[in-house]
N, C-alpha and C. Protein backbone atom coordinates (compact mmCIF):
# COMPACT_ATOMS: atom_id res chain seq x y z
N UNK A 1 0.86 -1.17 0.00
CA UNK A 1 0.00 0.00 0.00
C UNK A 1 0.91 1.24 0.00
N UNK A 2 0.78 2.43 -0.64
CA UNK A 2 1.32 3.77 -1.08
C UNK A 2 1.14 4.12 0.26
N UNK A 3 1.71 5.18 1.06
CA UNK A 3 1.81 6.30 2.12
C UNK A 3 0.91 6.92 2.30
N UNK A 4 0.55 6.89 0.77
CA UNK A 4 -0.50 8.15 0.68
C UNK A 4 -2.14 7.43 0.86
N UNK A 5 -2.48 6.52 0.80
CA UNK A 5 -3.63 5.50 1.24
C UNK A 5 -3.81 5.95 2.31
N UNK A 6 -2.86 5.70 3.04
CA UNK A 6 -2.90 5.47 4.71
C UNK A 6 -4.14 7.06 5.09
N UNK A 7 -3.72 8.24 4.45
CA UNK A 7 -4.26 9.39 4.81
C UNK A 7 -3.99 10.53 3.90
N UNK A 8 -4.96 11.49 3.68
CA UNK A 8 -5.34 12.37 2.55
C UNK A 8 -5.09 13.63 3.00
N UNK A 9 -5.29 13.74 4.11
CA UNK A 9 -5.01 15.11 4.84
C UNK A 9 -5.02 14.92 6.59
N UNK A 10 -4.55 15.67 7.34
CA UNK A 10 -3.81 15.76 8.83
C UNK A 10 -5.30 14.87 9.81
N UNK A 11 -5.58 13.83 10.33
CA UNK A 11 -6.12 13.81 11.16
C UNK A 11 -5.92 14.02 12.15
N UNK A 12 -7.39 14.64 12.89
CA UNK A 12 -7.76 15.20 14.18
C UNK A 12 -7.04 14.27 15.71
N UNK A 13 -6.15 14.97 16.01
CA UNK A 13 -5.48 14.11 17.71
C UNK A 13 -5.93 15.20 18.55
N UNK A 14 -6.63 15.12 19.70
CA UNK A 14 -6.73 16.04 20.70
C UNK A 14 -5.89 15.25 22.06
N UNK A 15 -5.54 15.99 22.96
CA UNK A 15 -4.89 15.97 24.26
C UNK A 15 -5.74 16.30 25.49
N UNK A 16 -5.71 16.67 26.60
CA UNK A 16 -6.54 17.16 27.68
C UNK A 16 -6.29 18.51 26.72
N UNK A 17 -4.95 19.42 26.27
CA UNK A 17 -5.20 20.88 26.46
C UNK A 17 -4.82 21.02 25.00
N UNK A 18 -5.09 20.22 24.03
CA UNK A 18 -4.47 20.85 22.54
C UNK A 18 -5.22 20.07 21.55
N UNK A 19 -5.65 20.61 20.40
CA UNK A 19 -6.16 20.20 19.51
C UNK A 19 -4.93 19.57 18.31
N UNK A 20 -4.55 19.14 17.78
CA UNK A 20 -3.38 18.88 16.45
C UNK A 20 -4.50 18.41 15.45
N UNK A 21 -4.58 19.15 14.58
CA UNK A 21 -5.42 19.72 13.64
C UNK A 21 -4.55 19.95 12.10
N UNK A 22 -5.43 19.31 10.79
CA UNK A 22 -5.12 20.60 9.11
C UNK A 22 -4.80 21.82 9.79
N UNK A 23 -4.12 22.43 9.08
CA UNK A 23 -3.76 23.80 8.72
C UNK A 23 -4.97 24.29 8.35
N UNK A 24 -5.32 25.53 8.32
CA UNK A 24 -6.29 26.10 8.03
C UNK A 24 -6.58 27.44 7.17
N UNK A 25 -6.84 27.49 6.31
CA UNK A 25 -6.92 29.05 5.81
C UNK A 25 -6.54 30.08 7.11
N UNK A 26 -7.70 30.51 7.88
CA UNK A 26 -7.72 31.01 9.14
C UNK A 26 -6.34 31.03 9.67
N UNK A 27 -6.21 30.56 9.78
CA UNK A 27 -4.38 30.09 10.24
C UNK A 27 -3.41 31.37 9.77
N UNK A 28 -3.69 31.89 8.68
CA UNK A 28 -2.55 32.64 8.07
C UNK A 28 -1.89 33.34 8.98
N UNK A 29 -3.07 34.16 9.12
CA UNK A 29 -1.87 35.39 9.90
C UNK A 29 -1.39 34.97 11.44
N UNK A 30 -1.57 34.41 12.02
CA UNK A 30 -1.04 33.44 13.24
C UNK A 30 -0.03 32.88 13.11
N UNK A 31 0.19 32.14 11.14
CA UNK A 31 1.24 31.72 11.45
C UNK A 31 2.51 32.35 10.71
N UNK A 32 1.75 33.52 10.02
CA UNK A 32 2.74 34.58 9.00
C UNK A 32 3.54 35.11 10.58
N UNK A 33 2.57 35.69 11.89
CA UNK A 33 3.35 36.02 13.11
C UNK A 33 4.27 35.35 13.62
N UNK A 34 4.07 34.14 13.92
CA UNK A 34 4.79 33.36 14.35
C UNK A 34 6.33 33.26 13.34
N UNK A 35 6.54 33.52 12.38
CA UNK A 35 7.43 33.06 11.20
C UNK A 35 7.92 34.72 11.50
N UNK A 36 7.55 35.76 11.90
CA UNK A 36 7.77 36.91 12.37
C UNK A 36 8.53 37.08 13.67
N UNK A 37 8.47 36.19 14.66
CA UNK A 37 9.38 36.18 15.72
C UNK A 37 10.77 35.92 16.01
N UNK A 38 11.37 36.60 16.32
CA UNK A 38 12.82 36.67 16.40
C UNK A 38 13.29 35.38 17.14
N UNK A 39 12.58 35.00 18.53
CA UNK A 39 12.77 34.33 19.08
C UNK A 39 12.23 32.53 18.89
N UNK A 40 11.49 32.76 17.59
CA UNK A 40 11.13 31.44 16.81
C UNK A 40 11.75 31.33 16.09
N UNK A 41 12.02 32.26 14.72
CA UNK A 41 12.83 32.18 13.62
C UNK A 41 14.42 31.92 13.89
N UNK A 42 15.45 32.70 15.02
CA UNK A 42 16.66 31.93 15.03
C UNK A 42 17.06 30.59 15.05
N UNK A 43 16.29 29.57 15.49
CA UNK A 43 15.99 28.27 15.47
C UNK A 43 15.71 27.43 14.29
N UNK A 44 14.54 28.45 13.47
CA UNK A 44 14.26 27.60 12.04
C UNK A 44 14.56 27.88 10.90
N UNK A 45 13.81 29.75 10.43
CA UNK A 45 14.44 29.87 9.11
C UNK A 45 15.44 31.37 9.30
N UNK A 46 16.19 31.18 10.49
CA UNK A 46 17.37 31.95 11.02
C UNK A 46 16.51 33.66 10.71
N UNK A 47 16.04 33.80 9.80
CA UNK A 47 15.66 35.43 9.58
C UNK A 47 13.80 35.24 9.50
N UNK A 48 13.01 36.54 10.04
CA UNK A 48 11.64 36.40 9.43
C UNK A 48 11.15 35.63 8.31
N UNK A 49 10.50 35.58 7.62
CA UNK A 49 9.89 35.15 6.44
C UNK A 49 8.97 36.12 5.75
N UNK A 50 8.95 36.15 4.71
CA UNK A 50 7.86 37.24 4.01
C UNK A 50 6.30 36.40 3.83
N UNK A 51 5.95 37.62 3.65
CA UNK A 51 4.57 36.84 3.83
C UNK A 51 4.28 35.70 2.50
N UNK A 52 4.47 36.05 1.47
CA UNK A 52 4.77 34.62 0.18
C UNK A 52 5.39 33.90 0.46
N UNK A 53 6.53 33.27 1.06
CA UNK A 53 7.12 32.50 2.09
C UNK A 53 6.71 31.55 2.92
N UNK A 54 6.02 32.45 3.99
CA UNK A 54 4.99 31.85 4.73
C UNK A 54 4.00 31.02 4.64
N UNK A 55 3.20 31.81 3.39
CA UNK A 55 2.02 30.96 2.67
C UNK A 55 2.55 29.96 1.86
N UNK A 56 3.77 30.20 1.14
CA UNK A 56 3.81 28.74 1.02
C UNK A 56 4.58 27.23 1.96
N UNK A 57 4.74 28.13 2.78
CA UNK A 57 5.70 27.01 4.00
C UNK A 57 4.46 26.05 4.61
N UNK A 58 3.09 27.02 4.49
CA UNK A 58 2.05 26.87 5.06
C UNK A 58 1.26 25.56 4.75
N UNK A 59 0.73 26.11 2.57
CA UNK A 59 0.02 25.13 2.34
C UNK A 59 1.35 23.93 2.08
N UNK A 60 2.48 24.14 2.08
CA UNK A 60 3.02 22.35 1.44
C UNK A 60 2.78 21.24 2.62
N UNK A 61 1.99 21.91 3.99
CA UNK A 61 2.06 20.86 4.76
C UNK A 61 0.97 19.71 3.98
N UNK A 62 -0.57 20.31 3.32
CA UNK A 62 -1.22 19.73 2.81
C UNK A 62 -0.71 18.80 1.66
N UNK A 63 0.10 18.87 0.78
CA UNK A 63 0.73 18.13 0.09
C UNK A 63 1.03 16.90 0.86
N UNK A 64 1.98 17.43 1.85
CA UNK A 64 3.17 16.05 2.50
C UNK A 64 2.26 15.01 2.94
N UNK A 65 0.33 15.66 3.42
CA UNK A 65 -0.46 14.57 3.78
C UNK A 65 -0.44 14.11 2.48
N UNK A 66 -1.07 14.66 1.42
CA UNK A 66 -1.65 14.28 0.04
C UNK A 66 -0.56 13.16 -0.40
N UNK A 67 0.59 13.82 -0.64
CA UNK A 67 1.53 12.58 -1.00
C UNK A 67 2.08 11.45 -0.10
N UNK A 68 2.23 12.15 0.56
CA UNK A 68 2.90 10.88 1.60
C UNK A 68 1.81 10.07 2.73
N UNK A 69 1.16 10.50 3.01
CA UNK A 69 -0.07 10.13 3.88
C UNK A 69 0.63 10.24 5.65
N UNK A 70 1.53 11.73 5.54
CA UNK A 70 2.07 11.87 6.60
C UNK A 70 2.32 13.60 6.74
N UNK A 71 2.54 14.27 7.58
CA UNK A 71 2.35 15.49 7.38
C UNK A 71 2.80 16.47 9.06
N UNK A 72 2.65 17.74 8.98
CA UNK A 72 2.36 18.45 10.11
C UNK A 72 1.19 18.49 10.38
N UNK A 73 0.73 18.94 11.91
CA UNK A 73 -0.58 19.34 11.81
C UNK A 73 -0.72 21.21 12.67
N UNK A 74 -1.45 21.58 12.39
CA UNK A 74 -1.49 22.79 13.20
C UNK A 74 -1.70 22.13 15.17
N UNK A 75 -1.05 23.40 15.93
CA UNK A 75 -1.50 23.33 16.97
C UNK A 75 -2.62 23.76 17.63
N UNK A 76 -3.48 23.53 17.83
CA UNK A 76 -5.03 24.50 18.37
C UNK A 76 -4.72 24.55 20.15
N UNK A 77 -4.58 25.51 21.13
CA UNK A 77 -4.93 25.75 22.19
C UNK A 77 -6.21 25.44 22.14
N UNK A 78 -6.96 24.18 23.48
CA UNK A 78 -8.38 24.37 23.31
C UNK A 78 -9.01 25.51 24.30
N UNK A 79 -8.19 25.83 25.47
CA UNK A 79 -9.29 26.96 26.15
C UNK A 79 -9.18 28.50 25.01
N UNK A 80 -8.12 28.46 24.30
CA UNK A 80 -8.24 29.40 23.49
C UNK A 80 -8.90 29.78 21.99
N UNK A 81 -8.81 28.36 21.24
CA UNK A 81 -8.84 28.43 20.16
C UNK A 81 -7.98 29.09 19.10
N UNK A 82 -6.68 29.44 19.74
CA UNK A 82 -5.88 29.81 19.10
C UNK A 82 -5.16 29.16 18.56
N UNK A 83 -4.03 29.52 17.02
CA UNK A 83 -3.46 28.48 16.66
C UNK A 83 -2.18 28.92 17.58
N UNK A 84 -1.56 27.78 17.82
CA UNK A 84 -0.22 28.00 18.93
C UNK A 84 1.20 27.14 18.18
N UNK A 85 1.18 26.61 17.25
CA UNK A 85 2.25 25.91 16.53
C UNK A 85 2.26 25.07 15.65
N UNK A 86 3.40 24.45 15.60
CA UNK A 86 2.74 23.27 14.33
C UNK A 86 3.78 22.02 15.12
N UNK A 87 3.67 20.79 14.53
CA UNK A 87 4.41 19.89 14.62
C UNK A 87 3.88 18.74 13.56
N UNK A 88 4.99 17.55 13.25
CA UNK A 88 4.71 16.62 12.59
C UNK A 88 5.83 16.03 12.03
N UNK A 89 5.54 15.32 10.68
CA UNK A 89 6.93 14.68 9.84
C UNK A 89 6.74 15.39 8.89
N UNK A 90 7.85 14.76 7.91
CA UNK A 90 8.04 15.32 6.72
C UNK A 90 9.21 14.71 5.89
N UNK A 91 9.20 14.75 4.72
CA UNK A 91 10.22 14.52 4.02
C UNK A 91 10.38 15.89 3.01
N UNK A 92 11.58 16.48 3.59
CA UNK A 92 11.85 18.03 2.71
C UNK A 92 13.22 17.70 1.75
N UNK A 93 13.05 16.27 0.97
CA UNK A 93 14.46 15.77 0.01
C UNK A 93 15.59 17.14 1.04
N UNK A 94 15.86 16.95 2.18
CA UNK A 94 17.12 18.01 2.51
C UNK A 94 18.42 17.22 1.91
N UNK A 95 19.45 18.25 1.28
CA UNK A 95 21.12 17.82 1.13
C UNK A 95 21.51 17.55 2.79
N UNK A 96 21.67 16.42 3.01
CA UNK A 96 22.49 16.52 4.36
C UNK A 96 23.17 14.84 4.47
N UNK A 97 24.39 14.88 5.22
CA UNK A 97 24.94 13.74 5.27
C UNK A 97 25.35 13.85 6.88
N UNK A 98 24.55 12.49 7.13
CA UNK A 98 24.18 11.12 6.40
C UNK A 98 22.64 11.95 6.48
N UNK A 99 22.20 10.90 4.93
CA UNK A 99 21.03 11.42 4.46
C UNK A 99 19.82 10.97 5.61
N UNK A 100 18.60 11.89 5.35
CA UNK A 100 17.50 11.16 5.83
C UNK A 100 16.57 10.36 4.76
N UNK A 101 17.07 10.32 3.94
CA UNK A 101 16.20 9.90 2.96
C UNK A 101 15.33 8.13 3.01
N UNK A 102 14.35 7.98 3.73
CA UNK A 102 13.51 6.69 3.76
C UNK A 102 13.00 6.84 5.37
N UNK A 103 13.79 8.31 6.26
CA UNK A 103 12.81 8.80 7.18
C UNK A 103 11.68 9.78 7.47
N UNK A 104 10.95 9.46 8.60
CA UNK A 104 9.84 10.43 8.56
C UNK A 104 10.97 11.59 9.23
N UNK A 105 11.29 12.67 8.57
CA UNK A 105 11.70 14.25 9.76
C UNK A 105 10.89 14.51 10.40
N UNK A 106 10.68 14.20 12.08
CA UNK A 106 10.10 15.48 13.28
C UNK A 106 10.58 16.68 12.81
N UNK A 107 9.52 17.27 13.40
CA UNK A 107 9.81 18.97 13.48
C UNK A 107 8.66 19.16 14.30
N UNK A 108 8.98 20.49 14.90
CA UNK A 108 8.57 21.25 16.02
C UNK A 108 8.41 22.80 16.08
N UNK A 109 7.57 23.68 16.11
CA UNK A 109 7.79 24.74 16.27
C UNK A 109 6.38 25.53 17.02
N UNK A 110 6.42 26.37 18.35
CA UNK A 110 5.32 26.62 18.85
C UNK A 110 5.63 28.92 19.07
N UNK A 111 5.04 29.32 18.84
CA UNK A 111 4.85 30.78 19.25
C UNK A 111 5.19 30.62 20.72
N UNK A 112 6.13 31.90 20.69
CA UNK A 112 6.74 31.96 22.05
C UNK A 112 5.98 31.91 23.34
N UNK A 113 4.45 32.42 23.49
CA UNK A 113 3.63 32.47 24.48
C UNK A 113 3.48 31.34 24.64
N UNK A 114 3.67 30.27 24.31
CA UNK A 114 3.09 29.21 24.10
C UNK A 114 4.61 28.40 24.65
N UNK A 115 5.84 28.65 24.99
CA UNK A 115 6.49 28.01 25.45
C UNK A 115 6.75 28.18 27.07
N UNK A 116 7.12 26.64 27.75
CA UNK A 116 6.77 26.65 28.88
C UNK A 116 5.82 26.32 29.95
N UNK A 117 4.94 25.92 29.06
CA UNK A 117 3.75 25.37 29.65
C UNK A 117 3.72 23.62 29.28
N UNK A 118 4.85 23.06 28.69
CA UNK A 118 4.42 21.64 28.21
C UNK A 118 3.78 21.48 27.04
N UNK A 119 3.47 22.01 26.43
CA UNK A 119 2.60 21.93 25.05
C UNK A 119 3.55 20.90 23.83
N UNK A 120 4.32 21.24 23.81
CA UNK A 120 5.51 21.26 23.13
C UNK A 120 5.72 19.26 23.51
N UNK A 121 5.96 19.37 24.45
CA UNK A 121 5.72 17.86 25.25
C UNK A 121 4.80 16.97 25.12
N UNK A 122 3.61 17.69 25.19
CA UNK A 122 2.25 17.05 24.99
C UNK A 122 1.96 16.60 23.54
N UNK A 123 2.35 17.75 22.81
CA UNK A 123 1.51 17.41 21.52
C UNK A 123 2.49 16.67 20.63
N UNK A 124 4.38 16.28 21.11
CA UNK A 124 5.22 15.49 20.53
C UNK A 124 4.60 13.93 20.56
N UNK A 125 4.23 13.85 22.45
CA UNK A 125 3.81 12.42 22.52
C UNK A 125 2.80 12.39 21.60
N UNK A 126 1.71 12.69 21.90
CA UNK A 126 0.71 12.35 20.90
C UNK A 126 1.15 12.08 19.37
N UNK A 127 1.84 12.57 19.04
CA UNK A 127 2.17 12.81 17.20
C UNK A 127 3.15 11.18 16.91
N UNK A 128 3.79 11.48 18.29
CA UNK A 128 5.07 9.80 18.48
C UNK A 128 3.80 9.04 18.40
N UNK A 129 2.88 8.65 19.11
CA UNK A 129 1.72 7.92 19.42
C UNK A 129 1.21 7.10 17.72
N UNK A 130 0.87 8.33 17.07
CA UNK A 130 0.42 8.23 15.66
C UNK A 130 1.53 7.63 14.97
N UNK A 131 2.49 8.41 14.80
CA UNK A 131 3.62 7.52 14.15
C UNK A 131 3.98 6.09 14.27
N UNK A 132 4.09 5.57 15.62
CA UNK A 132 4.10 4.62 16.15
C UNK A 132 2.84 3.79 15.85
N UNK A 133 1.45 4.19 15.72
CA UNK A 133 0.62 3.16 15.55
C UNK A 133 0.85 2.97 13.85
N UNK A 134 0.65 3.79 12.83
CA UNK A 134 0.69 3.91 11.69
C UNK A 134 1.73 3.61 10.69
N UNK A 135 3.11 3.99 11.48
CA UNK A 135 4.30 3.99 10.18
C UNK A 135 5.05 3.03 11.52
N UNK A 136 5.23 2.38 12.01
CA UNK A 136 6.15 1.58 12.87
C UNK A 136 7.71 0.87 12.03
N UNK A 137 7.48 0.82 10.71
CA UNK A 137 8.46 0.44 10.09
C UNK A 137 8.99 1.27 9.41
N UNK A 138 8.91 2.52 10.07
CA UNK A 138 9.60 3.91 9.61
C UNK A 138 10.53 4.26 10.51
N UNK A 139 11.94 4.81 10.28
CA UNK A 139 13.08 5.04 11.43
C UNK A 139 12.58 7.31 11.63
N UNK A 140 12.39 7.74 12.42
CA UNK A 140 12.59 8.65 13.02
C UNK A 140 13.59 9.65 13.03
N UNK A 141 13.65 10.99 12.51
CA UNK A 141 14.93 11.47 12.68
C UNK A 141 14.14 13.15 13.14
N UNK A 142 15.52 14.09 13.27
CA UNK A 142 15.14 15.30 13.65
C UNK A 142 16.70 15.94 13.04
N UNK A 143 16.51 17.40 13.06
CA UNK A 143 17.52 18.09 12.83
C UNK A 143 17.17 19.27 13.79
N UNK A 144 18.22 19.84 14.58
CA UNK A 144 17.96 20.78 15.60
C UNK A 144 19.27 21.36 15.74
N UNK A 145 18.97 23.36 15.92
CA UNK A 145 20.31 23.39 16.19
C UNK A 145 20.99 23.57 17.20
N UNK A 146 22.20 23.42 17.59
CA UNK A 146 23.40 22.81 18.65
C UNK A 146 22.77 23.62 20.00
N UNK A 147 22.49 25.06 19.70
CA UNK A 147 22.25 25.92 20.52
C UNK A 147 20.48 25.93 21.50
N UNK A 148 19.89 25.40 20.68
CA UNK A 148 18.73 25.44 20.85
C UNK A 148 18.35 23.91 21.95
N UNK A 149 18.75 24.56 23.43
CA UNK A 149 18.80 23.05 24.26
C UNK A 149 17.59 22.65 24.64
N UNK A 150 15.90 23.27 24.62
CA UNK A 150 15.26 23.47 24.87
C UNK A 150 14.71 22.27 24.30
N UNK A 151 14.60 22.63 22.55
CA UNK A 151 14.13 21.51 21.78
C UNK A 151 15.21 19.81 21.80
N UNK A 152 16.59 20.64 22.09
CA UNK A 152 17.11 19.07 22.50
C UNK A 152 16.70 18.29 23.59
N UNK A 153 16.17 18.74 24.86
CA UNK A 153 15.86 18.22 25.73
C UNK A 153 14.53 17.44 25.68
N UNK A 154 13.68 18.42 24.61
CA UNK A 154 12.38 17.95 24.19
C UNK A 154 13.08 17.06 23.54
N UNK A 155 13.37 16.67 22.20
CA UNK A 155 13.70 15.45 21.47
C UNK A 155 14.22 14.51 22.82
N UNK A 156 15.49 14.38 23.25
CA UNK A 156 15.88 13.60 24.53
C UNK A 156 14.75 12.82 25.10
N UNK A 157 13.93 13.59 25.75
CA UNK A 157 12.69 13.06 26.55
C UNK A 157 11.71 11.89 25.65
N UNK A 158 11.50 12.29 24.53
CA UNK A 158 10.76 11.48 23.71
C UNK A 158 11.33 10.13 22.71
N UNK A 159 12.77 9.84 23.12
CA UNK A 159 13.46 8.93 22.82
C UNK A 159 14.35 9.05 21.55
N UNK A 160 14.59 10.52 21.26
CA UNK A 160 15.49 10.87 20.26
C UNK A 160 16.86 10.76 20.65
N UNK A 161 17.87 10.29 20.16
CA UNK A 161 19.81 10.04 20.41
C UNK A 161 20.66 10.74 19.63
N UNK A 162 21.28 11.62 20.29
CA UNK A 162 22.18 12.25 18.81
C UNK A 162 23.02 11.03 18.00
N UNK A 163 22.95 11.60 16.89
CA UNK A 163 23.02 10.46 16.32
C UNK A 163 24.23 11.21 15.44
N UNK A 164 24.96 12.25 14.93
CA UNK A 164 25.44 12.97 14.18
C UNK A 164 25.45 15.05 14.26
N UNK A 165 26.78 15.23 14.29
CA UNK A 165 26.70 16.52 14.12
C UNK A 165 27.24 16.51 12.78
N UNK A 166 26.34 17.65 12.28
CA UNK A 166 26.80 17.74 10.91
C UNK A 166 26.59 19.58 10.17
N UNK A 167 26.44 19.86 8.83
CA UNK A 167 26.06 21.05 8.58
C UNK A 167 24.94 20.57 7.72
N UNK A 168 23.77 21.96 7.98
CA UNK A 168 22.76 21.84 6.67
C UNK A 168 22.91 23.48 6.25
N UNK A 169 23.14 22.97 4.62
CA UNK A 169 23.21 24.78 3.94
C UNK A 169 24.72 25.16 4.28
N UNK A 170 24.89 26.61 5.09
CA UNK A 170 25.75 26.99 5.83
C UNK A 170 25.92 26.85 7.55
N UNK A 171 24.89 26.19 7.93
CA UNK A 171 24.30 26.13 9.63
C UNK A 171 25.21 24.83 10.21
N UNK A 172 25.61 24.71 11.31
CA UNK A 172 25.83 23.61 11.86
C UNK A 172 24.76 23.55 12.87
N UNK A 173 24.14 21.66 12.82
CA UNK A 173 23.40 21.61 13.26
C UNK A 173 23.64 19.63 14.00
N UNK A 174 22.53 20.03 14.86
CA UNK A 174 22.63 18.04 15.08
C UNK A 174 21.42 17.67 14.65
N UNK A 175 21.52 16.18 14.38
CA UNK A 175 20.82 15.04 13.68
C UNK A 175 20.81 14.27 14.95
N UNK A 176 19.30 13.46 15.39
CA UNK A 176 18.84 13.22 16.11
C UNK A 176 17.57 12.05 15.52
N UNK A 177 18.04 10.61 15.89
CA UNK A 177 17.54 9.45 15.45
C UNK A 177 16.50 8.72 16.74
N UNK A 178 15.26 8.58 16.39
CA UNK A 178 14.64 7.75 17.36
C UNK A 178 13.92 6.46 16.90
N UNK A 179 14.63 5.61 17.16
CA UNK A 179 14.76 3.89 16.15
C UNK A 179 13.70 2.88 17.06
């Protein structure tokens, strides 16, 4: 069976305090802000993002379901209804050695209000949960950078191992395997 069988677009996981949800039209400017934060962006795409950028960083999550039957999902706060981050897999063909190529990539990223409270924690297990019931014969990886101990500790906790320091682009960064 194709990847893409498995699922067409992001299904619904809720937590006691988080929705993981599709992306949403609605979503835009929440997450054009978020891609606006200094204190988000040094971590991912090192500078802001423009708003064409954004929108498309946005919809390719819908693709990665469409093709692969694997994807991000938005984060929903439920006492808020706000969107608060994203998380999920992915395959972004990245240049990097040793390749990821035949893994699902974690990724992680939540609006700064939103860090500190566990969210980040919560909505990894759940997403490991899915992975684990669905793709089990898929190996796990992450890329995070050196500086950013926050999200290493998050990966750590959820059974990620450095597995490789390496560079992506011009960045040095670590590679992080959970088998």
């Amino acid at each position: 069976m194709s990847p893409s069988a498995k699922f067409k677009t992001a299904p619904i996981i809720t937590t006691e305090r988080l929705i993981l949800r599709p992306h949403k039209y609605d979503d835009f400017d929440q997450y054009l802000a978020m891609f606006q934060e200094p204190a988000f962006t040094r971590y991912t795409t090192v500078e802001p993002l423009s708003r064409e950028d954004t929108w498309t960083k946005m919809i390719r999550h819908g693709g990665h379901w469409s093709f692969l039957g694997y994807g991000y999902w938005a984060i929903e706060e439920k006492s808020s209804g706000n969107f608060i981050g994203e998380m999920g897999f992915a395959d972004f063909k990245r240049t990097l050695t040793p390749s990821l190529e035949g893994m699902m990539e974690a990724g992680w990223g939540l609006v700064t209000a939103a860090h500190g409270k566990g969210y980040a924690s919560e909505a990894l297990k759940v997403a490991l949960d899915w992975r684990d019931d669905f793709y089990p014969e898929k190996e796990t990886a992450c890329i995070i950078a050196p500086e950013n101990a926050a999200s290493i500790r998050l990966a750590e906790k959820h059974g990620f191992s450095l597995w490789v320091e390496t560079m992506y682009k011009i960045y040095e960064t670590k590679m992080f395997r959970r088998i």
